[in-house]
Protein backbone atom coordinates (compact mmCIF):
# COMPACT_ATOMS: atom_id res chain seq x y z
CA UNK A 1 -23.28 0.36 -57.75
CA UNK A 2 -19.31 1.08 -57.82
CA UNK A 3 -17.37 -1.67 -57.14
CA UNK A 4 -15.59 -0.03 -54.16
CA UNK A 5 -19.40 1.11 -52.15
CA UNK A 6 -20.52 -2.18 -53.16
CA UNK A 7 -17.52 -3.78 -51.14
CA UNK A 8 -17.54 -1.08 -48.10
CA UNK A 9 -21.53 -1.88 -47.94
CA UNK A 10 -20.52 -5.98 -47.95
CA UNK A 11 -18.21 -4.62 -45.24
CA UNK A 12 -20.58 -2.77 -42.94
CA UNK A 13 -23.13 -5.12 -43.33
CA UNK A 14 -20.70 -8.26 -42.08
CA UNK A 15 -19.60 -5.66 -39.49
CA UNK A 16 -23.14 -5.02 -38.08
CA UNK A 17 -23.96 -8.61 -38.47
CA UNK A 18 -20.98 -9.48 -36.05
CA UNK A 19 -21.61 -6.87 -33.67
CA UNK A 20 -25.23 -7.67 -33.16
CA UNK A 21 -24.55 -11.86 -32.79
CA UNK A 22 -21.61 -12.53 -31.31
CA UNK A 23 -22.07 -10.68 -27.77
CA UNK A 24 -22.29 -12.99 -24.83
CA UNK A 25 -23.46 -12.54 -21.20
CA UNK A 26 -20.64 -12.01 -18.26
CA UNK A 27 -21.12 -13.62 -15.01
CA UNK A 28 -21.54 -11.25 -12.02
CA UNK A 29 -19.97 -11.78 -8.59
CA UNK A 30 -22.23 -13.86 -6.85
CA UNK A 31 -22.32 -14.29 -2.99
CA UNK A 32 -23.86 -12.54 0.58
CA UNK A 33 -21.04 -9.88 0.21
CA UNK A 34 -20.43 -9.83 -3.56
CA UNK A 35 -20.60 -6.53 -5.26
CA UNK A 36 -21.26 -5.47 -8.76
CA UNK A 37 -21.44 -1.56 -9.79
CA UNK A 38 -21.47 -0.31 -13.03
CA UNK A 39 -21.50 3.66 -13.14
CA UNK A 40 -20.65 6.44 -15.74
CA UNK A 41 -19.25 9.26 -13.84
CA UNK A 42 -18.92 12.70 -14.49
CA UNK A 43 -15.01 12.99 -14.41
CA UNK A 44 -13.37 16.01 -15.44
CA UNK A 45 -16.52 17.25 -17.11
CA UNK A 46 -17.15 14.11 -19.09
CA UNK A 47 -19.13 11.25 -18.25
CA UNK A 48 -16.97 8.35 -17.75
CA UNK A 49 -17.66 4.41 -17.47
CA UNK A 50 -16.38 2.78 -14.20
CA UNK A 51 -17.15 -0.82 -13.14
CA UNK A 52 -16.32 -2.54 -9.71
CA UNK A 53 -16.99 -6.05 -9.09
CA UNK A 54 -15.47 -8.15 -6.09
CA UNK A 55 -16.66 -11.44 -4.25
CA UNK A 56 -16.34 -9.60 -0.65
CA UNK A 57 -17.14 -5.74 -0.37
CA UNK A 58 -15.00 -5.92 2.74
CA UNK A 59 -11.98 -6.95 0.25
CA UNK A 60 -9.92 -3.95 -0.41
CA UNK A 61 -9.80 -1.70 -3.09
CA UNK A 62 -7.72 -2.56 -6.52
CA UNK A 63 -7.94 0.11 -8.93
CA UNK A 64 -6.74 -0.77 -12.07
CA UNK A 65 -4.93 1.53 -14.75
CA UNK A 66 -5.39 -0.28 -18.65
CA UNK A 67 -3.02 0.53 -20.97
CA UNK A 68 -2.73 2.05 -24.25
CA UNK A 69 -3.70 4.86 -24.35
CA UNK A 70 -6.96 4.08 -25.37
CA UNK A 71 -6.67 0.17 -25.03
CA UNK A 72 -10.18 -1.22 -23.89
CA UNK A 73 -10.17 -2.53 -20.87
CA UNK A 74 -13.84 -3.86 -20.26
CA UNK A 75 -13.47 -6.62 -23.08
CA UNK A 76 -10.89 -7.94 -20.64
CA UNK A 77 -12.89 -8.01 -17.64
CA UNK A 78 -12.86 -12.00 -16.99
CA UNK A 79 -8.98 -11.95 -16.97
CA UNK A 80 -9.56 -11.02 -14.07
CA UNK A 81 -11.85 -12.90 -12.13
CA UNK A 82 -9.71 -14.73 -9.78
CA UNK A 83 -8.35 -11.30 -8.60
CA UNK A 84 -11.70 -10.16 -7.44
CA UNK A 85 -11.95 -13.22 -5.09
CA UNK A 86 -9.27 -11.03 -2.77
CA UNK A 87 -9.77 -7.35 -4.29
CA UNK A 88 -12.62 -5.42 -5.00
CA UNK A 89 -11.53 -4.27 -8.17
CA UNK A 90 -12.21 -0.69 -9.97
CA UNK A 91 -12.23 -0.85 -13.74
CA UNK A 92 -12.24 2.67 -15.67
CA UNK A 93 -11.83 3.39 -19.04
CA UNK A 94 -10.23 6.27 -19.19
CA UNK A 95 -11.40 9.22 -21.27
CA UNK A 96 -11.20 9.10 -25.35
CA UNK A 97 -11.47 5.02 -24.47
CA UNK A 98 -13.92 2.49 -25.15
CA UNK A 99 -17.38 3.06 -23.60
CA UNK A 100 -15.84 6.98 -22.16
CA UNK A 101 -15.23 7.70 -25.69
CA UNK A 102 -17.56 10.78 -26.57
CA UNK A 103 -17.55 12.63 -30.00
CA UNK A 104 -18.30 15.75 -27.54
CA UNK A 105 -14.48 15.31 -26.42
CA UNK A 106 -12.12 18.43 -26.55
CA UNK A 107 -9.32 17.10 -28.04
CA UNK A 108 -7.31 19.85 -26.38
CA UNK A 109 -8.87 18.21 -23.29
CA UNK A 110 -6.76 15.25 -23.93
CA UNK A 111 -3.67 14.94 -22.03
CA UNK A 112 -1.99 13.72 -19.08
CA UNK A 113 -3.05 15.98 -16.61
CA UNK A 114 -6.16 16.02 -17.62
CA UNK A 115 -6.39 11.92 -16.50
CA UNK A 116 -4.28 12.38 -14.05
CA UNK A 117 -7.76 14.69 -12.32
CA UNK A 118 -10.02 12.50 -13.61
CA UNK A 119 -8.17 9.52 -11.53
CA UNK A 120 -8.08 11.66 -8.56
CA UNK A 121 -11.89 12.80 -9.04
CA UNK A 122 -12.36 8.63 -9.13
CA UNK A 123 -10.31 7.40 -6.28
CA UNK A 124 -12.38 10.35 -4.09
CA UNK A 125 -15.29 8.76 -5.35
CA UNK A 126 -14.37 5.33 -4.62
CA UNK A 127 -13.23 6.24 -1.50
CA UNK A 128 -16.81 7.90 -0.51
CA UNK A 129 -18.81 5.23 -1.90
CA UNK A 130 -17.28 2.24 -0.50
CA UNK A 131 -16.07 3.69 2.73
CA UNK A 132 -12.43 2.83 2.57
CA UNK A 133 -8.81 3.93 2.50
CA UNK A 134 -7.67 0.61 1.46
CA UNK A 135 -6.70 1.75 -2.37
CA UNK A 136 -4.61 -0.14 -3.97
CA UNK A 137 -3.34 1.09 -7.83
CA UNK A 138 -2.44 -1.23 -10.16
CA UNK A 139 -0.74 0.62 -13.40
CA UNK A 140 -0.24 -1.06 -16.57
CA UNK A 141 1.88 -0.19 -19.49
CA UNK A 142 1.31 3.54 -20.32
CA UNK A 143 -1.41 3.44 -16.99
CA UNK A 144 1.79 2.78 -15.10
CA UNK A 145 2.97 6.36 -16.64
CA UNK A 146 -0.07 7.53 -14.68
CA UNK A 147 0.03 5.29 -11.12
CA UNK A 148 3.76 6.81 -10.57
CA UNK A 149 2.64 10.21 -11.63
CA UNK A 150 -0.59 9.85 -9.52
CA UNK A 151 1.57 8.32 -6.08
CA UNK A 152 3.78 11.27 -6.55
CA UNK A 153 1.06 13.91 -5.89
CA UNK A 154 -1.06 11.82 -3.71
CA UNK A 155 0.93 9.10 -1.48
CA UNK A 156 -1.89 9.66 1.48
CA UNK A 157 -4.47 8.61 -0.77
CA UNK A 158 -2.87 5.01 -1.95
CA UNK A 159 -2.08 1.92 0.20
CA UNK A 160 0.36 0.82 -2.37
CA UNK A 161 1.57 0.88 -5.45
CA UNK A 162 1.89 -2.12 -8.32
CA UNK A 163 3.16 -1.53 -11.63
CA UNK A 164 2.93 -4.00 -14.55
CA UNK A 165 5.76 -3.55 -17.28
CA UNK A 166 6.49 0.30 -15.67
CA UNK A 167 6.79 2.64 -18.25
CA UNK A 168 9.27 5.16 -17.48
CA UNK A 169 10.90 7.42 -20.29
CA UNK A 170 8.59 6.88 -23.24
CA UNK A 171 11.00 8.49 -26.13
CA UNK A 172 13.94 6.73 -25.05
CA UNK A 173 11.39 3.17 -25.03
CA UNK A 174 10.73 3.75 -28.53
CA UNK A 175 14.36 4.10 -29.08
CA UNK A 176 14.67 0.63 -27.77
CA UNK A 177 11.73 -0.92 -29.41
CA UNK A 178 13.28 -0.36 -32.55
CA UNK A 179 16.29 -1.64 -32.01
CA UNK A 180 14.79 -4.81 -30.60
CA UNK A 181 13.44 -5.26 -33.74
CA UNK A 182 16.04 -4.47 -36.10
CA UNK A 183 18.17 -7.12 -34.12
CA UNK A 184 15.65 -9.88 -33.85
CA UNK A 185 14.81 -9.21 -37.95
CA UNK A 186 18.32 -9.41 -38.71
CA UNK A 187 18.97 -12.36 -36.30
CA UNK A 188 16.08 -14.11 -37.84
CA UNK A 189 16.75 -12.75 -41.61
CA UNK A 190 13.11 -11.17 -41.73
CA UNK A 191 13.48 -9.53 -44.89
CA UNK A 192 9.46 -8.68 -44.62
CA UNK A 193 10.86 -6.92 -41.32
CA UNK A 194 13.49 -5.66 -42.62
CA UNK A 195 11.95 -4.01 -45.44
CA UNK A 196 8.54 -2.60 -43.63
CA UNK A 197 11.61 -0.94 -40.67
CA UNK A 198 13.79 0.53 -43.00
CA UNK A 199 11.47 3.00 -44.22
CA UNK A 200 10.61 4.16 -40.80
CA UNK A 201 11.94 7.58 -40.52
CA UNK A 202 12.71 8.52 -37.21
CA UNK A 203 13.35 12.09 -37.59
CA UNK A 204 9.71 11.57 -37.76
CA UNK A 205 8.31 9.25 -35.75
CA UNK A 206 5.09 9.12 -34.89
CA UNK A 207 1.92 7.14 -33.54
CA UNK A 208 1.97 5.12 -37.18
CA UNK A 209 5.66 4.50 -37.17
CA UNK A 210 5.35 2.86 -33.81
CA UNK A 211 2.23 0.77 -34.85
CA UNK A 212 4.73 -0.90 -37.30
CA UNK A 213 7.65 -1.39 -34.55
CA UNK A 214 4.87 -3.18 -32.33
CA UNK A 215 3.37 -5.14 -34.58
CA UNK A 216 7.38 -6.51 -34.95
CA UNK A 217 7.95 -6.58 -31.20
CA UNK A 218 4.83 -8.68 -30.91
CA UNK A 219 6.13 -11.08 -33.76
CA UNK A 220 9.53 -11.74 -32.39
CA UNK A 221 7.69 -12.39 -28.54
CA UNK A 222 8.52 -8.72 -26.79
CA UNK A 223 4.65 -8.50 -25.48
CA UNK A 224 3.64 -12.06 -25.42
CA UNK A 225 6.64 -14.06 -24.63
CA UNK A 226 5.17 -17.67 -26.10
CA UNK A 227 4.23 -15.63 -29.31
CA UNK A 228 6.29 -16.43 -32.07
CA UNK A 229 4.11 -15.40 -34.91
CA UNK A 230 3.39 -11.90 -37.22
CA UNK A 231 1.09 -10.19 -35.35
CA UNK A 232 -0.52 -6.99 -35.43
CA UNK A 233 -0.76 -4.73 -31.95
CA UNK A 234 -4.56 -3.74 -33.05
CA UNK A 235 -5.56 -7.58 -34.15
CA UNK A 236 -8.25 -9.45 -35.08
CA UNK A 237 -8.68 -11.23 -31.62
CA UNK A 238 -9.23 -7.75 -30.04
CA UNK A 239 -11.60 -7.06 -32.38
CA UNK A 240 -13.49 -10.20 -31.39
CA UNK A 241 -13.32 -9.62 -28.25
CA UNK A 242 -14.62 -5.97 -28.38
CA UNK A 243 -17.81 -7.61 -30.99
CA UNK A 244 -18.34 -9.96 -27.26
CA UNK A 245 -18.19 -7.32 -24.62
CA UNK A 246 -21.48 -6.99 -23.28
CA UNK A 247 -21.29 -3.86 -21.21
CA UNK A 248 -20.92 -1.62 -24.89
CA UNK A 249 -24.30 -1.09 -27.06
CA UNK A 250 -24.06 -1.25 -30.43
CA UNK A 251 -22.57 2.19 -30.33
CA UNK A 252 -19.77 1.77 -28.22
CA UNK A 253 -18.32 -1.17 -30.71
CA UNK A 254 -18.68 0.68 -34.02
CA UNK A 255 -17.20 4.07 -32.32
CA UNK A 256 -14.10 1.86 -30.56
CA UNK A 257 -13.58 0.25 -33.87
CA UNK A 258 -13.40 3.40 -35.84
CA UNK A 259 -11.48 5.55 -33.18
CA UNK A 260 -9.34 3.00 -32.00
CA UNK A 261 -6.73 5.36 -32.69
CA UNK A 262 -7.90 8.36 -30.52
CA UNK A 263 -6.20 8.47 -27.54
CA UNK A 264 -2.63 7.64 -29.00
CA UNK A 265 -2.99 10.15 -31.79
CA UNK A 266 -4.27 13.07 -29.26
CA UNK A 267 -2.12 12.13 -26.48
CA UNK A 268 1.40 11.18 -28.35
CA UNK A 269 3.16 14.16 -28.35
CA UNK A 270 2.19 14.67 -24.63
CA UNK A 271 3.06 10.79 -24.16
CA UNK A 272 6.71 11.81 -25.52
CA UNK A 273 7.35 14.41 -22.92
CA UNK A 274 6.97 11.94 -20.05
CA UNK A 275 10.23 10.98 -18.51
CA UNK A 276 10.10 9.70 -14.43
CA UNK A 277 13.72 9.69 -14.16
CA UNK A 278 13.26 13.42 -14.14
CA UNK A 279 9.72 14.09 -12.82
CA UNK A 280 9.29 11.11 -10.48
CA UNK A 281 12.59 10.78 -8.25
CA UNK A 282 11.29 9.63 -4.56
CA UNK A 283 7.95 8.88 -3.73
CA UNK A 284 6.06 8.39 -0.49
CA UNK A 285 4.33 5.26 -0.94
CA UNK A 286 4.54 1.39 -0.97
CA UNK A 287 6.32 0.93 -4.34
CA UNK A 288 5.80 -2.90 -6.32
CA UNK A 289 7.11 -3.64 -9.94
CA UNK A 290 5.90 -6.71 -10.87
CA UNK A 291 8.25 -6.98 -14.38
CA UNK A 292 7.91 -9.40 -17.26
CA UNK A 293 11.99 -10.31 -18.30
CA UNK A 294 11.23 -10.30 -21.97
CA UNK A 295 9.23 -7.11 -21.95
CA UNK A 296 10.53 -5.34 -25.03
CA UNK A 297 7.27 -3.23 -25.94
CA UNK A 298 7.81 -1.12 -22.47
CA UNK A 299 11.60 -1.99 -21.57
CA UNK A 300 11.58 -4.10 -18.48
CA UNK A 301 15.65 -3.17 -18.57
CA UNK A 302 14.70 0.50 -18.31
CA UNK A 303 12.25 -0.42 -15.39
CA UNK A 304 14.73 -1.86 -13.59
CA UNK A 305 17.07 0.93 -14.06
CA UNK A 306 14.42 3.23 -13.03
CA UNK A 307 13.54 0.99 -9.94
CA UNK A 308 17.25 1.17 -8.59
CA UNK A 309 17.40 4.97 -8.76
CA UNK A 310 13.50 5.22 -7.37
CA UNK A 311 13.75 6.56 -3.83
CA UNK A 312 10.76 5.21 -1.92
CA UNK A 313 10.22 6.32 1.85
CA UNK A 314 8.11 3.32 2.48
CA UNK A 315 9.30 0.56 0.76
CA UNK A 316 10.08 -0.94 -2.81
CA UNK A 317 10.07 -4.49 -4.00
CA UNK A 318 10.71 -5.80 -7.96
CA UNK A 319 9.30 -9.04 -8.65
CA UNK A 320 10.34 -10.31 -12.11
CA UNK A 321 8.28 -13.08 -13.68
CA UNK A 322 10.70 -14.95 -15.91
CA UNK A 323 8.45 -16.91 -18.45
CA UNK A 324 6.76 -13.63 -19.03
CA UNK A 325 6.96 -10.36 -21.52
CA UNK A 326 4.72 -7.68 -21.30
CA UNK A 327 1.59 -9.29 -19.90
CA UNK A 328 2.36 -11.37 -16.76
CA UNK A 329 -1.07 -11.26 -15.23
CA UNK A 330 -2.11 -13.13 -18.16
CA UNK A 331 1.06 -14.96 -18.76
CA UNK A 332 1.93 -16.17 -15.65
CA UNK A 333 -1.51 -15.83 -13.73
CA UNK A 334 -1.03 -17.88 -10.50
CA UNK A 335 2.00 -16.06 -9.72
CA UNK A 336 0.58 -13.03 -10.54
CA UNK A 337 -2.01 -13.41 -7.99
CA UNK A 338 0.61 -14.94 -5.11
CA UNK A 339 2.50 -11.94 -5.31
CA UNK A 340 -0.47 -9.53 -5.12
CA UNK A 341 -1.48 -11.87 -2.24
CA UNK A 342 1.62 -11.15 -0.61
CA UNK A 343 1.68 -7.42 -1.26
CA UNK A 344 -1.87 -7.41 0.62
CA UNK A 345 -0.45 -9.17 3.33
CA UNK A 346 2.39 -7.00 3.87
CA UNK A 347 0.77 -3.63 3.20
CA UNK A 348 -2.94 -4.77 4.34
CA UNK A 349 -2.94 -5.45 8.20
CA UNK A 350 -4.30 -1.99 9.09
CA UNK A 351 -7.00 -1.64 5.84
């Protein structure tokens, strides 16, 4: 045997061996009026993977937008546990992602408007299903690109709006990622850096170029602000934690693991077009941007800029989470859920 198949087979083999050991179980809401769905919906033609748990059916609706594109989301699902004690929360992974990855997908079927249906054809859905107009939307990182879009068309359909390090003009962010990291290599005389970011060219730049900016924005703490080591975006601990999510078979992992890529590649020149300075100006809906300060990977100083011109008929509030980056519902959870506490309790009295 070649040298090279005799490695890839060692490879696979390891691979399969992982996949098949190290899943574990996930608790499911218990309690009289605990509730636990897990669907795959035909959205948009495709059939796509939704799960809703909550502690209290009567809680209202949280309907959360994962980032990316194409990050998996149901890995992640126990992050969020103490948000289901007060939400019911929706969990979709959108299309080209995790377990709504199909190799049936039109790849000319992938792009924003396209999601931007599919989230409409799920909120109906969740509406029907669980008999309620209390929907909140929760957008993260490039799902925030799709909440803001989304409130803009639809402001009847959505109680209010939360978005977690608010993406706003994507080719100008990029434009600031790099220059976060040029100054933080310099500052900190990276020359690994230094060398891997001088041969990006950004006549050019593309899904691959920005891989290497955010592996550098993670290093220097732009996405996890207590992170002060090299780090890759697409790691080794979400690798793990893909191998240990229990709601993909065996197929799910291997075709997350070689796709992982998907979504960004099919979606990044669509992704580059998307500036809400322009398309989003005033919006009738409750507006919240819950901000990390040191959020370099999706500029928290363009959010804010963005958040100042916003016009919103019904209200908008920035909440800034100072010992945070990208990631404040994981970095600074208690907070996290006090403020979505008190956005319920301003915007909730008539749900």
């Amino acid at each position: 045997m070649h040298q090279k198949t005799f490695f890839k087979v060692i490879f696979v083999t390891l691979i399969i061996a992982i996949l098949v050991s190290c899943t574990v179980t996930r608790s499911v809401p218990k309690g009289k009026n605990a509730i636990y769905l897990e669907k795959e919906l035909i959205l948009g033609s495709y059939k796509q993977s939704v799960i809703i748990r909550g502690k209290d059916k009567n809680n209202p609706i949280l309907l959360h937008l994962h980032g990316g594109p194409g990050y998996p989301l149901f890995p992640y699902l126990d992050n969020f546990s103490e948000i289901e004690k007060h939400f019911t929360v929706v969990y979709w992974e959108q299309r080209g992602t995790g377990k709504s990855f199909r190799k049936s997908l039109n790849p000319n079927s992938m792009h924003t408007d396209s999601l931007l249906r599919d989230l409409n054809q799920l909120i109906d859905w969740t509406r029907n299903t669980i008999d309620t107009n209390a929907v909140y939307l929760w957008g993260h990182s490039w799902g925030s690109n799709l909440g803001m879009l989304y409130i803009s068309k639809y402001p009847e359909k959505i109680k209010a709006y939360i978005g977690t390090g608010q993406s706003v003009n994507l080719k100008e962010n990029e434009k600031q990622c790099l220059n976060f990291v040029f100054e933080n290599a310099k500052a900190s005389n990276n020359k690994k850096a230094l060398k891997e970011l001088v041969q990006i060219d950004t006549s050019e730049y593309n899904l691959e170029s920005a891989l290497t900016v955010r592996k550098w924005v993670y290093t220097f703490g732009g996405i996890v602000h207590s992170n002060y080591k090299e780090k890759k975006y697409i790691n080794t601990d979400i690798l793990k934690k893909v191998f240990q999510t229990p709601e993909y078979s065996f197929g799910n992992k291997w075709r997350l693991i070689f796709n992982s890529k998907y979504s960004g590649k099919q979606l990044w020149d669509d992704m580059m077009t998307i500036n809400l300075f322009k398309q989003v100006k005033k919006v009738d809906c409750p507006v919240y941007f819950f901000e990390g300060k040191y959020d370099a990977i999706v500029s928290s100083k363009l959010a804010n800029k963005y958040f100042n011109e916003l016009k919103a008929s019904k209200g908008k509030h920035l909440v800034w989470f100072n010992k945070s980056a990208h990631r404040p519902h994981t970095e600074e959870p208690t907070k996290f859920i006090n403020e979505l506490l008190k956005v319920k309790a301003h915007e909730g009295h008539n749900y």
